[in-house]
Protein backbone atom coordinates (compact mmCIF):
# COMPACT_ATOMS: atom_id res chain seq x y z
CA UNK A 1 100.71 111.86 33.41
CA UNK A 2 104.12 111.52 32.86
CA UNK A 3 106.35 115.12 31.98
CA UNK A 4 108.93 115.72 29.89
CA UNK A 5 109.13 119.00 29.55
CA UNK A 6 112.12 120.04 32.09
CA UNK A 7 113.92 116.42 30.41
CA UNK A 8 114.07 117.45 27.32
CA UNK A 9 117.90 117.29 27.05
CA UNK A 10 117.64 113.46 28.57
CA UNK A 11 114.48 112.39 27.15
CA UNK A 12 115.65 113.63 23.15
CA UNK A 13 112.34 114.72 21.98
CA UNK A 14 112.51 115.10 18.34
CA UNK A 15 111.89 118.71 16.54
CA UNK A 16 108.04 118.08 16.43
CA UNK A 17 107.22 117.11 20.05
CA UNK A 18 110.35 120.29 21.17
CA UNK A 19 108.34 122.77 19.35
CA UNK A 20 105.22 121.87 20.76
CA UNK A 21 107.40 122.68 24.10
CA UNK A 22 107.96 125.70 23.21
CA UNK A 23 104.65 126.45 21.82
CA UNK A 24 103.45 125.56 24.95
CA UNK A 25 105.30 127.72 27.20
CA UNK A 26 105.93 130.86 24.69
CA UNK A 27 101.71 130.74 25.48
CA UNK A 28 101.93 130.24 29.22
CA UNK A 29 104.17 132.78 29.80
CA UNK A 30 101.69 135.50 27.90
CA UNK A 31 98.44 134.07 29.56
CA UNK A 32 100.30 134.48 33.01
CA UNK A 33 101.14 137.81 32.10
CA UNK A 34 97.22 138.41 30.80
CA UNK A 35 95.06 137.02 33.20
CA UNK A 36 97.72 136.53 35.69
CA UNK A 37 98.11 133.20 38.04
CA UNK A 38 95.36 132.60 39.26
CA UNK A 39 93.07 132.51 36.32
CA UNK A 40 95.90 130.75 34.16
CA UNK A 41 95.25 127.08 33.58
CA UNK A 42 96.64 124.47 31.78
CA UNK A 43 93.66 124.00 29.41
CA UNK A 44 93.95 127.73 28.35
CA UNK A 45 97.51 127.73 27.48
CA UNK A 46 96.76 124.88 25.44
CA UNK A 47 94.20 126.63 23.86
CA UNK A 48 96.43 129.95 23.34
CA UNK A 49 98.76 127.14 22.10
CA UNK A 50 96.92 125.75 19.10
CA UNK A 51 97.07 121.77 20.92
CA UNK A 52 94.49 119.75 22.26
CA UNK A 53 94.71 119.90 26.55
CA UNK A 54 95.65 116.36 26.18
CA UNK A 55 98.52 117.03 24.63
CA UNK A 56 99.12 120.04 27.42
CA UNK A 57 99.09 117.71 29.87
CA UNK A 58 101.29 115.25 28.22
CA UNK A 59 103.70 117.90 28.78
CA UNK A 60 102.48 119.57 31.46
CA UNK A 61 101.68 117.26 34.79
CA UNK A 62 99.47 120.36 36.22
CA UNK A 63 99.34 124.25 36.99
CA UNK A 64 101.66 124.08 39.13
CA UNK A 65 104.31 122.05 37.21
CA UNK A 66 104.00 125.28 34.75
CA UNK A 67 104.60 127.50 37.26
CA UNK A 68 107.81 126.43 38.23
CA UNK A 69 108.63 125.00 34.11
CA UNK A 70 108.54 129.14 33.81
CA UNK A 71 109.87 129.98 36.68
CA UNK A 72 113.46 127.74 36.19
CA UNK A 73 113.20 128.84 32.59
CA UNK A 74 112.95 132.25 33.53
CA UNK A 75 116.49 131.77 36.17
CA UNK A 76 118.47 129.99 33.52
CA UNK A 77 117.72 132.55 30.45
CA UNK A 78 118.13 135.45 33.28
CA UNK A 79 121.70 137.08 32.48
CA UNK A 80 122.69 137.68 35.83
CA UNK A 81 126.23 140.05 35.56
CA UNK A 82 129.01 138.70 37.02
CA UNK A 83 129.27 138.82 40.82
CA UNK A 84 131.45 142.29 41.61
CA UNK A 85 132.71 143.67 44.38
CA UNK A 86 135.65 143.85 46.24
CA UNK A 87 134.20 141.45 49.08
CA UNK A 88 132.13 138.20 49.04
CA UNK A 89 129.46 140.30 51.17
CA UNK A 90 128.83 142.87 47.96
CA UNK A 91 129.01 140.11 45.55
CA UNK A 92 126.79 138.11 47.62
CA UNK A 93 124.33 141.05 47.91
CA UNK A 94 124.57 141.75 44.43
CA UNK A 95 123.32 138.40 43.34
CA UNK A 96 120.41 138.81 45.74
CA UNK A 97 119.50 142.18 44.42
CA UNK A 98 119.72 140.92 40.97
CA UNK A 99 117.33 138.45 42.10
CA UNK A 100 114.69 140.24 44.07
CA UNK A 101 114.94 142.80 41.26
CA UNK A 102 114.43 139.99 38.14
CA UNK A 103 111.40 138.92 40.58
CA UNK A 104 110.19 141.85 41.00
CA UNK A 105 110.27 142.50 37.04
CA UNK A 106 108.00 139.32 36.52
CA UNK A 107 105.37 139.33 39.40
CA UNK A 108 102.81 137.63 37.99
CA UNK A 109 105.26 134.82 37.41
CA UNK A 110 106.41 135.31 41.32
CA UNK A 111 102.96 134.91 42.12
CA UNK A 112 102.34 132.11 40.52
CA UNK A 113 105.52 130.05 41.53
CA UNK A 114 105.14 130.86 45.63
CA UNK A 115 102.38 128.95 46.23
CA UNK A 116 103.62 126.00 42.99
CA UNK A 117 106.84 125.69 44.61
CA UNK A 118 105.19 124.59 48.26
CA UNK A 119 102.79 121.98 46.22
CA UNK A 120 103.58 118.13 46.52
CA UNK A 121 103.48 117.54 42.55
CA UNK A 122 106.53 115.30 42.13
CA UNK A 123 107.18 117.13 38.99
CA UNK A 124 107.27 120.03 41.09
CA UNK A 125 109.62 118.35 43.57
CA UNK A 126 112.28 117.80 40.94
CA UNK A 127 112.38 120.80 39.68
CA UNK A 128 112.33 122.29 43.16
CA UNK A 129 115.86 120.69 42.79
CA UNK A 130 116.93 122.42 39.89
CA UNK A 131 115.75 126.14 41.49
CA UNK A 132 117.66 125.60 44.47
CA UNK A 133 120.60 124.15 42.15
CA UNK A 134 120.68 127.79 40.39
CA UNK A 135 120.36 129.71 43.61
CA UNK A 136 123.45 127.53 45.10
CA UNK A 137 125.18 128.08 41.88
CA UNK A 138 125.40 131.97 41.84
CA UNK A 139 126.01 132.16 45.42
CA UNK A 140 128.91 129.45 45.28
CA UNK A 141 130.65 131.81 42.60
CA UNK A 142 130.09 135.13 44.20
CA UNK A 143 131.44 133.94 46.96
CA UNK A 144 134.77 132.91 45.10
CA UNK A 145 137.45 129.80 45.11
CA UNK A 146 136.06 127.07 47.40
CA UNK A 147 132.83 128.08 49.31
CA UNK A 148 132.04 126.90 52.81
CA UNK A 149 129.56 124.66 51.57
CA UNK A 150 127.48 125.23 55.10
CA UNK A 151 127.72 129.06 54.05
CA UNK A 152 126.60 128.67 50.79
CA UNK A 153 123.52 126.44 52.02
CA UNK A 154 122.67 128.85 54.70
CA UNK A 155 122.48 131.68 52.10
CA UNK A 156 120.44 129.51 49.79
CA UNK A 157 117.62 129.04 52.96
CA UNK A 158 118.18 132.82 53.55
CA UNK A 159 117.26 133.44 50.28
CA UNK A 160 114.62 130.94 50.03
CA UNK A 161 112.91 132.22 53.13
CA UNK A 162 113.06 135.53 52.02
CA UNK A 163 111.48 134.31 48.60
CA UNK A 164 108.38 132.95 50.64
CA UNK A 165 107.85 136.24 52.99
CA UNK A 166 107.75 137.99 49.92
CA UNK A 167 105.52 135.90 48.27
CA UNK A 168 102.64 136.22 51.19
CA UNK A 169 102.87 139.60 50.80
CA UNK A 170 105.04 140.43 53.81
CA UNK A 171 107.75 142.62 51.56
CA UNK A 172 107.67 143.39 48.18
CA UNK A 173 110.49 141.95 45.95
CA UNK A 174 112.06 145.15 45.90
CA UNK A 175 112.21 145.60 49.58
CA UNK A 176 114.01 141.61 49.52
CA UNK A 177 116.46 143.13 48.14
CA UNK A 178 117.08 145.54 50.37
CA UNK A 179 116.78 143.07 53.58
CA UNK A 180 118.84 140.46 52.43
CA UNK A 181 121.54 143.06 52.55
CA UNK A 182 121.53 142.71 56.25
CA UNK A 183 121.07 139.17 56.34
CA UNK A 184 124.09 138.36 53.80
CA UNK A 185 125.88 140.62 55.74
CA UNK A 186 125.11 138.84 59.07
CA UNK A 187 126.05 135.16 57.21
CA UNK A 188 129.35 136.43 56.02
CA UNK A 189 130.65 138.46 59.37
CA UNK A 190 133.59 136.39 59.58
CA UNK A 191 133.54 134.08 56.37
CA UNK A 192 135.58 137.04 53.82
């Protein structure tokens, strides 16, 4: 089925069909944090929701596609502060701690997006898009006026890669944090 959730903006839904959007996530985002990913489904935020899981999935192309609905939602409404520091290695690092520590806030959300974000759902693909769009984005202004743009994408696969070790378990979102320190570190030895 066809989504419109993440095209809102382009698609123009009108106030009904929006609010059912929100509806719909407002109750995904308290099942996740409930029952937690894995027992989460689409049917069951519908039902949390007060609409029929036909309408869910009008919305909604599967599980996955929610994950990572909540997960870009939960990036663009994150306030991140203003990248500070008197280097582009501690403004860099400052975004990534910011990140590993709004992860680490939400796990069940984490979680859930790891394993969404590696799925083949093309709804899933676009919005993989978007993700990496915000990641790029905060890097590209901590690291001030004109970014190498090969910098800023090999902090963004940093970062990413990071994101999935975490994810299988390998470091906690906290710890991220801590180890991208070295790793933004290593990038930007010679890029000020």
């Amino acid at each position: 089925m066809s989504s419109q959730v993440s095209s809102l903006p382009r698609r123009g839904l009108n106030a009904r069909r929006a609010e059912t959007v929100e509806r719909l996530l407002a109750a995904a985002d308290l099942e996740l944090r409930e029952v937690g990913p894995e027992a989460l489904t689409v049917r069951t935020v519908a039902l949390r929701a007060g609409v029929s899981a036909a309408t869910a999935y009008t919305y909604l192309a599967s599980k996955n596609h929610l994950f990572a609905e909540l997960f870009l939602r939960h990036l663009q409404s994150d306030v991140a502060p203003t990248p500070a520091g008197a280097d582009p290695v501690a403004r860099v690092q400052a975004v990534t701690r910011h990140l590993a520590a709004s992860l680490a806030a939400s796990p069940e959300l984490a979680a859930g997006v790891t394993s969404a974000l590696l799925g083949s759902d093309p709804e899933v693909a676009r919005l993989r898009l978007r993700i990496g769009a915000e990641y790029v984005d905060r890097f590209a202004e901590a690291l001030g006026e004109r970014p190498d743009p090969a910098v800023v994408e090999t902090l963004a696969l940093a970062f990413s890669g990071a994101l999935l070790q975490a994810g299988m378990g390998l470091m906690t979102y906290t710890e991220m944090g801590a180890r991208l320190d070295v790793v933004v570190a290593t990038i930007l030895r010679g890029n000020p």
